[in-house]
Protein backbone atom coordinates (compact mmCIF):
# COMPACT_ATOMS: atom_id res chain seq x y z
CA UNK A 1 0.00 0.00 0.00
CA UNK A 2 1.64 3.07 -1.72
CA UNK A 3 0.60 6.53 -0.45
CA UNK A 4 2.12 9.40 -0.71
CA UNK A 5 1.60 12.78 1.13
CA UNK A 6 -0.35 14.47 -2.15
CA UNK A 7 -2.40 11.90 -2.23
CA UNK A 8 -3.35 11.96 1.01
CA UNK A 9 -3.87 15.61 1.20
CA UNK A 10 -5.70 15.64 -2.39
CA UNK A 11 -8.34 13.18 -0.69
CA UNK A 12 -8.73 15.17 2.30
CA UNK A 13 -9.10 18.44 -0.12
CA UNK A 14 -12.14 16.37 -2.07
CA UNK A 15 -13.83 15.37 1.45
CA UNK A 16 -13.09 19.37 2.89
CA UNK A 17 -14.70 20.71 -0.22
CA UNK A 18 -17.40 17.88 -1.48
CA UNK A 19 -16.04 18.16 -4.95
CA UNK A 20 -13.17 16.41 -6.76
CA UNK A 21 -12.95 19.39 -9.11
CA UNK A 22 -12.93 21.99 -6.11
CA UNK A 23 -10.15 19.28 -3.92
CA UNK A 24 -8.04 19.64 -7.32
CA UNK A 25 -8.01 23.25 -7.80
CA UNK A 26 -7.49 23.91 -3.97
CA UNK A 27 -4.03 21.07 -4.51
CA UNK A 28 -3.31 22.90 -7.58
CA UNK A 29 -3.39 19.75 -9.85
CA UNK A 30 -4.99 19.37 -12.65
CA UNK A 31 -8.73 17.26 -12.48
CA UNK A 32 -7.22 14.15 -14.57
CA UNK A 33 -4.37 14.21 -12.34
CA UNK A 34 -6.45 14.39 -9.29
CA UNK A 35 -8.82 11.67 -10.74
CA UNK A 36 -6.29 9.22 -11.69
CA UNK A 37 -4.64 9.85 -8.13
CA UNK A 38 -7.94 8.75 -6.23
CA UNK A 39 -8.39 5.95 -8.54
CA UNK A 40 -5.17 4.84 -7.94
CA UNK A 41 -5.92 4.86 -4.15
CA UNK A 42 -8.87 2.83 -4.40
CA UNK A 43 -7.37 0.22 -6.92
CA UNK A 44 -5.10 -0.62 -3.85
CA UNK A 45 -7.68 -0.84 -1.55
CA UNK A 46 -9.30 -2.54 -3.68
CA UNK A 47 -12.94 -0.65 -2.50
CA UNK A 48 -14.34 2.66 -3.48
CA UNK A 49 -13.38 5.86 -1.58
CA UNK A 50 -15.96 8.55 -2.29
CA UNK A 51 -19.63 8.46 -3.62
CA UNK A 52 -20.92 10.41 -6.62
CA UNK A 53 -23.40 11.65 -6.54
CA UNK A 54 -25.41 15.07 -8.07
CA UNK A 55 -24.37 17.07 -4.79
CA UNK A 56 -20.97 15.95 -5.25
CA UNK A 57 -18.72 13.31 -3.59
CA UNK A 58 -19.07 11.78 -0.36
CA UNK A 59 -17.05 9.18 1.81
CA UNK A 60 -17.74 5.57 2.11
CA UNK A 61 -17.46 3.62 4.74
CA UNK A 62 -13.49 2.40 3.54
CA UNK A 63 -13.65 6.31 2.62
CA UNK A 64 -14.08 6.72 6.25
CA UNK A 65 -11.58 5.29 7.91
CA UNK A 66 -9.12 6.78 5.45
CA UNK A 67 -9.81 10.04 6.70
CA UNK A 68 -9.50 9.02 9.83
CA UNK A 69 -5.97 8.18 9.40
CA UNK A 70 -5.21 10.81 7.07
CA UNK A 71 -6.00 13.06 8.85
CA UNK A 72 -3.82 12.42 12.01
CA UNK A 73 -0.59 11.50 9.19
CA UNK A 74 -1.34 14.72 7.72
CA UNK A 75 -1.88 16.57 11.46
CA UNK A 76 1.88 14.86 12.38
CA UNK A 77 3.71 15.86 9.69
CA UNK A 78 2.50 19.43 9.96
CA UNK A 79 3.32 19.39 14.02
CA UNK A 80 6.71 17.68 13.06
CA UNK A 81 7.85 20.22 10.36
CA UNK A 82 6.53 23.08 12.67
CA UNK A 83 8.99 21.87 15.11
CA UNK A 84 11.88 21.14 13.04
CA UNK A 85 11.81 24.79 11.71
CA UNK A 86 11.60 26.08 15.02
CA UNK A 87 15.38 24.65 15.45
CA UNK A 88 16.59 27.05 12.33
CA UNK A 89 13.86 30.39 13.09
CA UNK A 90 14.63 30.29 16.87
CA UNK A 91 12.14 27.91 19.61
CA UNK A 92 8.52 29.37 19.81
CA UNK A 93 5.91 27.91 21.79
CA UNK A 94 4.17 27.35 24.72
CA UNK A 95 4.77 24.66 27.54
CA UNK A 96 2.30 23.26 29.81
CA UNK A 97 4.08 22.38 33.05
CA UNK A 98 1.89 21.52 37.00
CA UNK A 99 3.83 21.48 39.59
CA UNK A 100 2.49 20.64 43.70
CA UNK A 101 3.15 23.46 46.54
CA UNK A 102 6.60 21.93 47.61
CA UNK A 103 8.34 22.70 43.96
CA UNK A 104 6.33 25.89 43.91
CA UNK A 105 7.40 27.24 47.07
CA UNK A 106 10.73 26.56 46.94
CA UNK A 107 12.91 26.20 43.72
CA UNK A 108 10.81 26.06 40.65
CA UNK A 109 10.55 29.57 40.45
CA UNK A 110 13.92 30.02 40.25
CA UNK A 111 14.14 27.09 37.62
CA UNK A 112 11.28 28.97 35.06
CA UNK A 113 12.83 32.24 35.53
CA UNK A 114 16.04 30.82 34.32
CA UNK A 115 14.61 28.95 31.62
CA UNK A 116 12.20 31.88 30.15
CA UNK A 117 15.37 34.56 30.59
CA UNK A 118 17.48 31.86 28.45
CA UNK A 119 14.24 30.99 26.06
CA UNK A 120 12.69 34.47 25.11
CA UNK A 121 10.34 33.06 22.51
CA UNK A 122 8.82 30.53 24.58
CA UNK A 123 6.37 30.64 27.46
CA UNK A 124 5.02 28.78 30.41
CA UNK A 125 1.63 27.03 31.50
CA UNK A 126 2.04 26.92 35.01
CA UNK A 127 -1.07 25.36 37.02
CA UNK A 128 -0.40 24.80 41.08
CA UNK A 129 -2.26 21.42 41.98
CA UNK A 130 -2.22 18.42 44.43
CA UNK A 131 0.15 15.56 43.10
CA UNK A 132 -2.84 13.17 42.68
CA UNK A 133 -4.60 15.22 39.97
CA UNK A 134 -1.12 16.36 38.22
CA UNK A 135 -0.62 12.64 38.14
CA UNK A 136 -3.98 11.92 36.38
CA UNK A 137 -3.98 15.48 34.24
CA UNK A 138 -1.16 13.26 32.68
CA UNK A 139 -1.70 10.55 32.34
CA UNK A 140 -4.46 12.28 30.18
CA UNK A 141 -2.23 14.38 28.14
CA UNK A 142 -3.90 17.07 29.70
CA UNK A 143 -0.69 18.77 30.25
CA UNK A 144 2.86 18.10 28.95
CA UNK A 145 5.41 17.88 32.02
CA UNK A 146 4.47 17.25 36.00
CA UNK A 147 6.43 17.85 39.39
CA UNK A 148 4.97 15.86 42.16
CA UNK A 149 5.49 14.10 45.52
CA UNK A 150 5.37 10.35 45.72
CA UNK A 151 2.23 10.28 47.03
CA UNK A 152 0.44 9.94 43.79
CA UNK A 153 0.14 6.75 41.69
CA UNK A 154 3.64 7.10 39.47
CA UNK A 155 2.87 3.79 37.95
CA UNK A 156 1.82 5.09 34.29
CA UNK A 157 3.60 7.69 34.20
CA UNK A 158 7.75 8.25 33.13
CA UNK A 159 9.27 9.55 35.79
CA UNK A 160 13.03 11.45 36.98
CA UNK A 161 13.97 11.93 40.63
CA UNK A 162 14.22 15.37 40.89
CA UNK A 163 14.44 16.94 44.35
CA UNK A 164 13.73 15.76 48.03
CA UNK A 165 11.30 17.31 50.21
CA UNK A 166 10.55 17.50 54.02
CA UNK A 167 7.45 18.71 55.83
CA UNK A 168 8.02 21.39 58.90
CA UNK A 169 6.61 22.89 61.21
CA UNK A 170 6.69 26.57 61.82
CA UNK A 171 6.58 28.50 64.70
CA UNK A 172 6.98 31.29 67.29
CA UNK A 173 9.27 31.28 69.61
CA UNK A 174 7.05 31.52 72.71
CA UNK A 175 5.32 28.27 71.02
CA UNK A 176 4.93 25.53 73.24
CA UNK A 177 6.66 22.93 70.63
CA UNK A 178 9.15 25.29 70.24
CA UNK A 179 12.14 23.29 72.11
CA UNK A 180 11.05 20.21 70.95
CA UNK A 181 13.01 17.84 68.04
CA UNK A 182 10.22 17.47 66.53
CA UNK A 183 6.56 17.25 66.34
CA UNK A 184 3.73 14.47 65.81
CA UNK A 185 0.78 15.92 63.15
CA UNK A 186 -1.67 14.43 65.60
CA UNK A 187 0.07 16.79 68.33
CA UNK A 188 -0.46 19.64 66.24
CA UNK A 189 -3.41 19.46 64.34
CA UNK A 190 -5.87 20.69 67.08
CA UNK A 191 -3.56 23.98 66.85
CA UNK A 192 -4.97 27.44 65.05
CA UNK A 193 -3.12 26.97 61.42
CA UNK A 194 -1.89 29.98 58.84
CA UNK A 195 -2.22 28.34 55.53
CA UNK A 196 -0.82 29.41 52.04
CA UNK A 197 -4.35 30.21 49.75
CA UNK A 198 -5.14 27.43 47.07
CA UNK A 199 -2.27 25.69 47.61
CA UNK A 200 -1.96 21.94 46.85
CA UNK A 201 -0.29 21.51 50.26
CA UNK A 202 -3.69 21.96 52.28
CA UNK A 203 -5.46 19.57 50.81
CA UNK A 204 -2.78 17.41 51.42
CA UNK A 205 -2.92 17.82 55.24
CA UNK A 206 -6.49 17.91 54.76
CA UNK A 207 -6.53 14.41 54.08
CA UNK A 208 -4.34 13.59 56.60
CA UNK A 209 -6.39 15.25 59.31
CA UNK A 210 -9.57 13.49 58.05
CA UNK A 211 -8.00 10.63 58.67
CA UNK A 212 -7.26 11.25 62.52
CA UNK A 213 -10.80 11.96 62.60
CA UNK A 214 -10.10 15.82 62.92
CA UNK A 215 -10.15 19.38 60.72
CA UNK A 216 -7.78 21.83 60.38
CA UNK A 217 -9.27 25.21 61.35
CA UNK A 218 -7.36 28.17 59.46
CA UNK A 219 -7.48 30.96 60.92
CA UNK A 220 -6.42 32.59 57.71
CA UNK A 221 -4.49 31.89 54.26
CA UNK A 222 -2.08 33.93 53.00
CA UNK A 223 -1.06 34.44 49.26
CA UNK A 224 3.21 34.33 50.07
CA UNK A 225 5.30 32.74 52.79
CA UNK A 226 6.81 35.32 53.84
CA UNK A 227 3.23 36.77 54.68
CA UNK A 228 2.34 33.26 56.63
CA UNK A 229 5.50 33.42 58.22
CA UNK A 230 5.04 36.95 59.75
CA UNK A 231 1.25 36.01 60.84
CA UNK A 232 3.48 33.06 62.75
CA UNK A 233 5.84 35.05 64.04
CA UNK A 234 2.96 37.13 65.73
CA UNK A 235 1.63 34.00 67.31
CA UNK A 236 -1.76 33.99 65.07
CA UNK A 237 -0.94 30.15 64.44
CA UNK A 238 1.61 27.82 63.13
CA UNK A 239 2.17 26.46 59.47
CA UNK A 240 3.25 23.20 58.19
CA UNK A 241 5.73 24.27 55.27
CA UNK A 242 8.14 22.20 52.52
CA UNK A 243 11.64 22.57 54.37
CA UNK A 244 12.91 24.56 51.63
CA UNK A 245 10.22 27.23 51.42
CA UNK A 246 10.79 27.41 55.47
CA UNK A 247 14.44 27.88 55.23
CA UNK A 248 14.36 31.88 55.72
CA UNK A 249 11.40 32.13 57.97
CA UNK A 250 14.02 30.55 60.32
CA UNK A 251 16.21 34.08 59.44
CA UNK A 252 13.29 35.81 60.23
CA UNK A 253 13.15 34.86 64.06
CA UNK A 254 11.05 32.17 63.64
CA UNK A 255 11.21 28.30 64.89
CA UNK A 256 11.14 25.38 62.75
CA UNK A 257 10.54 21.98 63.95
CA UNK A 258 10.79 19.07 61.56
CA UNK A 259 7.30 16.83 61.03
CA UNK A 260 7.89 13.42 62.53
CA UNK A 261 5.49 11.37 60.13
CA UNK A 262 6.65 8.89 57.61
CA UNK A 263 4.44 10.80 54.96
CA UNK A 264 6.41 14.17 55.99
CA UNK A 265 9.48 12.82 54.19
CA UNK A 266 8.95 13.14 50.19
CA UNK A 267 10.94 12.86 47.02
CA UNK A 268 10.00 15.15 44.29
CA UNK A 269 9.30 13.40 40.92
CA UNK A 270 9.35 15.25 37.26
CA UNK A 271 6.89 13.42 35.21
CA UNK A 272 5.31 12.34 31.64
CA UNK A 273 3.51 10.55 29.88
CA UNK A 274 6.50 9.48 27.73
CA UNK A 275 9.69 12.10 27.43
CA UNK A 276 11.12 10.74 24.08
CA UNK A 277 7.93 12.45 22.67
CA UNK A 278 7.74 15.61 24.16
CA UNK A 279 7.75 18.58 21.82
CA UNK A 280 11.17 20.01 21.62
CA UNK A 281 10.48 23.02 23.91
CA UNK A 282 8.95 20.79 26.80
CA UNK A 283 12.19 18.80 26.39
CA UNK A 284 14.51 21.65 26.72
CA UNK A 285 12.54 22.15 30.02
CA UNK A 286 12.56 18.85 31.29
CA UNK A 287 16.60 18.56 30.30
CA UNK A 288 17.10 21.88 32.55
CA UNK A 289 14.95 20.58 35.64
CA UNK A 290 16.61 17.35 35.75
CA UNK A 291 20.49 18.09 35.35
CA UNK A 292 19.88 21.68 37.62
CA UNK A 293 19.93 19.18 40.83
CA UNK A 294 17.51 21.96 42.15
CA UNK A 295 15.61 21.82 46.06
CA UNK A 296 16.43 19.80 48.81
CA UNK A 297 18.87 16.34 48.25
């Protein structure tokens, strides 16, 4: 089975327009040509393509699944020359990346702004959300790279060990953990909280209090954390932080105690659905985030 690209495009042309004289003119071949092209097709197949009729041409049910087809061929070679050009015109494009609070809040930042200063024609996606649903956004090519803890189900999913991440605890000074080594989550959780707003962390530590049986009552969430980090410094409440995002809240005269749960202690994945066939922009991205040995080892 012998097609070519022109014929391919020539029968989609016939189906777009409903006319085999209208599908040659918009090819730019001449009707014969065109004819003795989609003859040719269906001499292979060895079944008719397209319908006559008085209203024109339509597909049959061989006719069907051949534009099926053609049309993602077509569709692939398009995406794969756009991409190939962008190598010799200079990358342009656009990069879908999720990432959970603890990559958020402590190096990613850092990471994009290096990689848009060094990439001027391409831009960033960049959706905050628990490692669960980046997992499953995925998995459902829903968005192009993921950073997430190892709570979520890794098992579809490429993955590269990027970073590792600790849960803390901070506080004031006049605290009554303050002195300790460490602190329990079940010891803690009846405590006022400061939370970060929307962030992927809560609900997180939501589910862990639901499963003590318990809720954590916010007294307020904060945008920044800096801005939860002064609320704890005033003694509003305390915050369970990534270790990394923490780091200077301990400059800032605050106390931070290390969470002593098995779940506190979390490596940092980058994932995909499959990184050989990333587009080359999300690749240049992934390449970055995985040799930068960024956060926490």
């Amino acid at each position: 089975m012998r097609f070519d690209l022109t014929d391919m495009r020539l029968f989609l042309a016939v189906v777009e327009h409903g006319s085999l004289t209208r599908g040659a003119q918009a090819m730019n071949l001449a009707l014969a040509s065109a004819s003795e092209r989609i003859s040719g097709m269906e001499a292979v197949l060895g079944a008719p393509l397209l319908e006559r009729t008085r209203r024109g041409v339509h597909t049959t049910s061989v006719g069907d699944a051949l534009l099926r087809h053609a049309r993602i061929i077509v569709g692939q070679v398009e995406q794969m020359r756009g991409e190939l050009r962008s190598y010799a015109t200079g990358l342009k494009g656009r990069i879908k990346l999720m990432s959970n609070t603890a990559a958020l809040a402590a190096f990613l930042p850092q990471q994009i702004c290096r990689f848009l200063a060094q990439y001027p024609d391409l831009s960033i996606d960049l959706d905050e959300r628990p490692s669960t649903e980046i997992a499953v956004a995925i998995a459902e090519g829903k968005t192009d790279l993921g950073i997430v803890a190892d709570i979520a189900d890794l098992a579809a999913l490429q993955t590269r060990l990027i970073a590792q991440d600790h849960l803390v605890v901070a506080t004031s000074m006049a605290h009554r953990i303050a002195g300790q080594p460490s602190a329990a989550f079940a010891d803690i959780v009846g405590e006022a909280f400061v939370g970060l707003s929307d962030a992927a962390l809560e609900t997180h530590l939501g589910e862990r209090a639901t499963r003590l049986g318990r809720q954590i009552q916010y007294r307020v969430k904060l945008r920044t954390v800096e801005n939860v980090g002064m609320l704890v410094k005033a003694g509003v409440g305390i915050a369970i932080l990534p270790e990394a995002s923490a780091a200077a809240l301990r400059q800032a005269g605050l106390v931070i105690v290390p969470l002593h749960e098995p779940w506190a202690s979390r490596t940092l994945h980058l994932c995909a659905r499959d990184f050989s066939a990333l587009t080359p922009h999300a690749s240049l991205l992934a390449q970055q985030l995985t040799e930068s040995g960024v956060g926490p080892r």
